[in-house]
N, C-alpha and C. Protein backbone atom coordinates (compact mmCIF):
# COMPACT_ATOMS: atom_id res chain seq x y z
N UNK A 1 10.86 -10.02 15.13
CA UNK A 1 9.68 -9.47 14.44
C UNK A 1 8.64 -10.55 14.25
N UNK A 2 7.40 -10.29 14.63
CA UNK A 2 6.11 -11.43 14.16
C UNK A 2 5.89 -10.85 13.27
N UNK A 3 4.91 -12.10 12.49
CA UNK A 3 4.72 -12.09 11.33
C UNK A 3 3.07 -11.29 11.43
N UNK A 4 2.64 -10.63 12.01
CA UNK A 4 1.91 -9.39 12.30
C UNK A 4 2.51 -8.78 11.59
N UNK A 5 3.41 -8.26 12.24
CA UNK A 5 4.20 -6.71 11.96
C UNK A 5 5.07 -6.93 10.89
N UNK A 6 5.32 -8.26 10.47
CA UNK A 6 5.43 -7.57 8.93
C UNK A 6 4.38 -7.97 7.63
N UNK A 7 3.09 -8.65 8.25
CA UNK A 7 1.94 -8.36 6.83
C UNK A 7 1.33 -7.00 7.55
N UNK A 8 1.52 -6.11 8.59
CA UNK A 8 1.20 -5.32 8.82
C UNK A 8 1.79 -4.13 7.56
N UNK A 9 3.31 -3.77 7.69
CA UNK A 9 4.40 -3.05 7.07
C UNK A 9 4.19 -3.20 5.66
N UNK A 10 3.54 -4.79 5.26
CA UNK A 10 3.04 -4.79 3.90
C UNK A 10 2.44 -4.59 3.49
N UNK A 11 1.02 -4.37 4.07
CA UNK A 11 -0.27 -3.75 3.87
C UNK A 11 0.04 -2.30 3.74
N UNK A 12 0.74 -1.76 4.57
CA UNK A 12 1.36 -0.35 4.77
C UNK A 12 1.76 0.36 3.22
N UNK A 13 2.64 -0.65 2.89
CA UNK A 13 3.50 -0.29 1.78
C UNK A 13 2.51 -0.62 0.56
N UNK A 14 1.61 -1.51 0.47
CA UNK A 14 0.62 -1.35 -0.44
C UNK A 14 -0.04 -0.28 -0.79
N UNK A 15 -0.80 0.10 0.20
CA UNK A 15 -1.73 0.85 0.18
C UNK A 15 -1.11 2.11 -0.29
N UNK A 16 -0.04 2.65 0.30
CA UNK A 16 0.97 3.59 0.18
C UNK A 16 0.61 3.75 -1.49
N UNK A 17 1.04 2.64 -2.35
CA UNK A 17 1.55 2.72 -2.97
C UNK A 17 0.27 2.82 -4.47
N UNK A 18 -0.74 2.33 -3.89
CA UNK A 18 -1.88 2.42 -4.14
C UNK A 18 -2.15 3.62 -4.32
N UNK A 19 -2.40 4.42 -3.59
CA UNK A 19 -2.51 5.89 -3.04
C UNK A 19 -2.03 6.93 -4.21
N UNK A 20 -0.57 6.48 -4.20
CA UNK A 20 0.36 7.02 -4.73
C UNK A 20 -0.37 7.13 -6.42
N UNK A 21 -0.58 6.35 -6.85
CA UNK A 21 -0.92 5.48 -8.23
C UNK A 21 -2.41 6.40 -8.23
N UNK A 22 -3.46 6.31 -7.52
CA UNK A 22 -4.48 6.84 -8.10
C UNK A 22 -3.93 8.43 -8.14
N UNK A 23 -3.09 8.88 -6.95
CA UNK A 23 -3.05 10.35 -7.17
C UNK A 23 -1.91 10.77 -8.30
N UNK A 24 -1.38 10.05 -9.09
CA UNK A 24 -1.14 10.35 -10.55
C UNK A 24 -1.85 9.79 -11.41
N UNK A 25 -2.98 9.65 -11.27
CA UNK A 25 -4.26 9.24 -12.56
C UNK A 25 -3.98 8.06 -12.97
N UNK A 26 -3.23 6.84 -12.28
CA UNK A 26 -2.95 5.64 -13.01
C UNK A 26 -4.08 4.67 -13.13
N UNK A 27 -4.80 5.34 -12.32
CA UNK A 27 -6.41 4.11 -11.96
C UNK A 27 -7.56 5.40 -11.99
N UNK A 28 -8.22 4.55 -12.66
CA UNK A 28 -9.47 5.13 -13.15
C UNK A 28 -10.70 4.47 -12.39
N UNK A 29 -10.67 4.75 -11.52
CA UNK A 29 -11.90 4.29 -10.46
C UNK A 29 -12.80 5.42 -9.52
């Protein structure tokens, strides 16, 4: 695995998780 593909998978899982968080009202933006 390069290290692409996994700050790739991490960005992934951020955002995901990000996502996740505004669509239960946790962020007010």
């Amino acid at each position: 695995a390069s290290n692409k593909t996994s700050l790739d998978f991490s960005a992934y899982i951020l955002e995901a998780l990000r996502e996740k968080l505004e669509s239960d009202g946790a962020l007010e933006n």
